[in-house]
N, C-alpha and C. Protein backbone atom coordinates (compact mmCIF):
# COMPACT_ATOMS: atom_id res chain seq x y z
N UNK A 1 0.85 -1.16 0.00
CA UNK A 1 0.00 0.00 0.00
C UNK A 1 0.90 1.24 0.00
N UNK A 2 0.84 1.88 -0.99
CA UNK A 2 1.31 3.34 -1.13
C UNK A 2 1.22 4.29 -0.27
N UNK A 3 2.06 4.94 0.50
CA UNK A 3 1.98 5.75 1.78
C UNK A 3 2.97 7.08 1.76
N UNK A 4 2.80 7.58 2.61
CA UNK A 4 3.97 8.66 3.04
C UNK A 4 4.47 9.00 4.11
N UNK A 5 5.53 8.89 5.03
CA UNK A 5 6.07 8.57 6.26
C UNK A 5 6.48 9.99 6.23
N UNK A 6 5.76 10.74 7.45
CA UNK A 6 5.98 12.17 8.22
C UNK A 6 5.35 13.00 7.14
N UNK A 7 5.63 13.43 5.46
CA UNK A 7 5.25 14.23 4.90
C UNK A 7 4.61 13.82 3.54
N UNK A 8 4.59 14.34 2.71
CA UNK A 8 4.42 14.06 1.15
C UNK A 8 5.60 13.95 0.50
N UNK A 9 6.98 14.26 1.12
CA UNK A 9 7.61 14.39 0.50
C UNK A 9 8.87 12.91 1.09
N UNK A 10 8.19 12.13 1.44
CA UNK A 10 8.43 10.79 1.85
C UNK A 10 7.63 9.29 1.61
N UNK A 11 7.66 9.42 0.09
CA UNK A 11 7.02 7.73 0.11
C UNK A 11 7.40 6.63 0.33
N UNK A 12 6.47 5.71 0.95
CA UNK A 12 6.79 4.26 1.65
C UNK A 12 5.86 3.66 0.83
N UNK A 13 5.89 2.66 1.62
CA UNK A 13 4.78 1.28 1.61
C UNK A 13 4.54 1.25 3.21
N UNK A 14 2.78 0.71 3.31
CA UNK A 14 2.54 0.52 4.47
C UNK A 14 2.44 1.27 5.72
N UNK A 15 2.80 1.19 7.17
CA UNK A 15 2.15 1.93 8.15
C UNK A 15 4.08 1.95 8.66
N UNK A 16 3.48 3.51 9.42
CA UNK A 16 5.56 3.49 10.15
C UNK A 16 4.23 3.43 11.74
N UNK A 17 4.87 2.67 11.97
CA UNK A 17 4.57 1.81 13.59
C UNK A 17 4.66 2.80 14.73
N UNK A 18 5.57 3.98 14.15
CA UNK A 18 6.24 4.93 15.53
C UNK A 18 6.44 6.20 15.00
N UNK A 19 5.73 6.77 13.90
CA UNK A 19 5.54 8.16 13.51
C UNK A 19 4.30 8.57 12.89
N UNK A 20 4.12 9.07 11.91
CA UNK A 20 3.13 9.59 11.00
C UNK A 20 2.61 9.11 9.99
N UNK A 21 1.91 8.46 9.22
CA UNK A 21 1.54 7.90 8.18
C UNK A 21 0.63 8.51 7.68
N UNK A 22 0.98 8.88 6.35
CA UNK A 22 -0.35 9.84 5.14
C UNK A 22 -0.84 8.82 4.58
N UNK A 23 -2.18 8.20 4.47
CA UNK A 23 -2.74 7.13 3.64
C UNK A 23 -3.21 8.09 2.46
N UNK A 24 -2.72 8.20 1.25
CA UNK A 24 -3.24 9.02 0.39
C UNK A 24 -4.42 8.21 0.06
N UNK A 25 -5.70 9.06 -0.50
CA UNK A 25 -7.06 8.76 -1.13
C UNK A 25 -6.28 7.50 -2.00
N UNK A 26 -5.66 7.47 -3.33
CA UNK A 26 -5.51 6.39 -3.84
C UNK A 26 -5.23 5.12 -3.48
N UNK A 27 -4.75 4.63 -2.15
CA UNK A 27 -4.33 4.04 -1.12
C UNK A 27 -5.08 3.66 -0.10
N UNK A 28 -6.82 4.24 -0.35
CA UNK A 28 -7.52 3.47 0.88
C UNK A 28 -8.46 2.49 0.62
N UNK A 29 -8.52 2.14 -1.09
CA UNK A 29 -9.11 0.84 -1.42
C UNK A 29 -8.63 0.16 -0.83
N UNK A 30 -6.92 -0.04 -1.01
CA UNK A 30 -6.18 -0.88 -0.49
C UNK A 30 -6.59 -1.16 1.07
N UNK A 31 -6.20 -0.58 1.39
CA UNK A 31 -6.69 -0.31 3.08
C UNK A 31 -7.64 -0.73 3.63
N UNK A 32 -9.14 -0.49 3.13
CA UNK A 32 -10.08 -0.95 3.85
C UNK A 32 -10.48 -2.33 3.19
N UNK A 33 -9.67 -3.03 2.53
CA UNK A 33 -9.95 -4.14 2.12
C UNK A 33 -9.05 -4.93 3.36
N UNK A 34 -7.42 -4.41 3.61
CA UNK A 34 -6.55 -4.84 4.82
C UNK A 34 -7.55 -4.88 6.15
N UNK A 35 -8.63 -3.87 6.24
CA UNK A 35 -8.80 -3.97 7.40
C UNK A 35 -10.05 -4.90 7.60
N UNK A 36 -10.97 -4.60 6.38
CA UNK A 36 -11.82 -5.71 6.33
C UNK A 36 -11.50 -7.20 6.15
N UNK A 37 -10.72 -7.18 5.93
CA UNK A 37 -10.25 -8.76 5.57
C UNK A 37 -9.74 -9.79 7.31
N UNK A 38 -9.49 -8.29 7.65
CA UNK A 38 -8.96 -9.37 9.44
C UNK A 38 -9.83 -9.89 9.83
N UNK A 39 -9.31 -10.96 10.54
CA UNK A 39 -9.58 -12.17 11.49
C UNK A 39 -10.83 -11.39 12.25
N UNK A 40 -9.98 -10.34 13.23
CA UNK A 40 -11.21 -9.90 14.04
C UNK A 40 -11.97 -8.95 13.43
N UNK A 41 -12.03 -8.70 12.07
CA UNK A 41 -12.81 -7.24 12.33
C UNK A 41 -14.49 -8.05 12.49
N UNK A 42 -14.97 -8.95 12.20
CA UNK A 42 -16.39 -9.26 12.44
C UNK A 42 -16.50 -9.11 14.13
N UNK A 43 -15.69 -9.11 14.90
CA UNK A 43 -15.90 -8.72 16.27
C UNK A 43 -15.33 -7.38 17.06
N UNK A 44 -14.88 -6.63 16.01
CA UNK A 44 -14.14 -5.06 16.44
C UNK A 44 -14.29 -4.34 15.85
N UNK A 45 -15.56 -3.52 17.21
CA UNK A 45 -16.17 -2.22 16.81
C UNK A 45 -15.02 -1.23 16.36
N UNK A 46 -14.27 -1.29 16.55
CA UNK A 46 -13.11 -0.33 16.34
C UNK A 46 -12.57 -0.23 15.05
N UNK A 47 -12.76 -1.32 14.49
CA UNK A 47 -11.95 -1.90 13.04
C UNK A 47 -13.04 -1.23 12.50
N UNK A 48 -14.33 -1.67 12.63
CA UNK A 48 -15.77 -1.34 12.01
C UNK A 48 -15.84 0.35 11.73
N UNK A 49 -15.52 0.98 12.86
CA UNK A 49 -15.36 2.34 12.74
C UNK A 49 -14.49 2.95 11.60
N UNK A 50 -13.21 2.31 11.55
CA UNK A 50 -11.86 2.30 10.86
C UNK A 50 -12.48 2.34 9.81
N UNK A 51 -13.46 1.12 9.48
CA UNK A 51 -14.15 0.69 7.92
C UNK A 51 -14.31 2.11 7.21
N UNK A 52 -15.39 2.41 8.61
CA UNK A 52 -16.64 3.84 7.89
C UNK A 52 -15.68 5.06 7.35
N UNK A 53 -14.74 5.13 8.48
CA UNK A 53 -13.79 6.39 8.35
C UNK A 53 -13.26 6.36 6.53
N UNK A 54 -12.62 5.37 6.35
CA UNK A 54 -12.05 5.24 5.57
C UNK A 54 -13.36 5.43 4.07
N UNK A 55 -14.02 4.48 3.80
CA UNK A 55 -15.20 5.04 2.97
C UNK A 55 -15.64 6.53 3.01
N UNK A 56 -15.79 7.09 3.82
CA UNK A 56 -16.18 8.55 4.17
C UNK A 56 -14.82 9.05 3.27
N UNK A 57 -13.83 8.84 3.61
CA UNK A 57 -12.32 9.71 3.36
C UNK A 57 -12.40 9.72 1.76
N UNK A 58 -12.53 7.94 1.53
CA UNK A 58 -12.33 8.05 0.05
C UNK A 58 -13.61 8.54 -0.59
N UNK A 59 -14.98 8.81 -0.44
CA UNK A 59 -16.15 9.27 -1.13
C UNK A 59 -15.73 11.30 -1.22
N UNK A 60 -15.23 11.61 0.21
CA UNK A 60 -14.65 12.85 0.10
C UNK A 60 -13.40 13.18 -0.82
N UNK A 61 -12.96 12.02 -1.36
CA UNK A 61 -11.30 12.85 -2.02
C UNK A 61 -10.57 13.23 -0.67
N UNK A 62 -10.33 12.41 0.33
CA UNK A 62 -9.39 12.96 1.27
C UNK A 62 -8.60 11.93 1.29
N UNK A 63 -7.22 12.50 2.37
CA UNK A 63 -6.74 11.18 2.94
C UNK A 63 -6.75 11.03 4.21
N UNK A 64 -6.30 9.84 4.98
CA UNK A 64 -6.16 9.97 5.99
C UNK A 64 -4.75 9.68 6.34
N UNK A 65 -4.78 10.58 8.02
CA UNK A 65 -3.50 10.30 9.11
C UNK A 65 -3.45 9.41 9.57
N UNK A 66 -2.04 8.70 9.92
CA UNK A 66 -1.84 7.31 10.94
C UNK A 66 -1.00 7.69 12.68
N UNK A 67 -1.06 7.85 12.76
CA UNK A 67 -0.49 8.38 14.47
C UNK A 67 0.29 7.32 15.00
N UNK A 68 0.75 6.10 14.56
CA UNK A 68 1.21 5.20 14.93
C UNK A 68 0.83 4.17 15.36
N UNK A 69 1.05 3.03 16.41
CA UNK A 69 0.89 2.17 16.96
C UNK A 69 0.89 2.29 18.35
């Protein structure tokens, strides 16, 4: 998954565990398929939330922040 660690002007792959993560809009198909696809999300309201956020972000043209782990 296509990302950006602290700015835009830093692309990765994936989540940095212990800083900032930009999920750009193009990057949250990816994403909410990762999060839908877990083990627990049929039992975590939290993941479930994660779901909505993410649909909302991408129907807006936004992206979202990662704050770490």
């Amino acid at each position: 998954m296509r990302t950006y660690f602290q700015s835009y002007h830093r692309p990765e792959l994936g989540l940095d565990y212990y800083g900032i993560t930009i999920i750009p809009n193009e990057s949250l198909s990816m994403f909410y398929e990762i999060v839908t696809q877990s083990r627990a999300f049929p039992r975590s309201e939290e993941l479930s939330d994660l779901a909505r956020l993410i649909i909302q972000a991408e129907r807006e043209g936004k992206d979202l922040v990662h704050f770490g782990i």
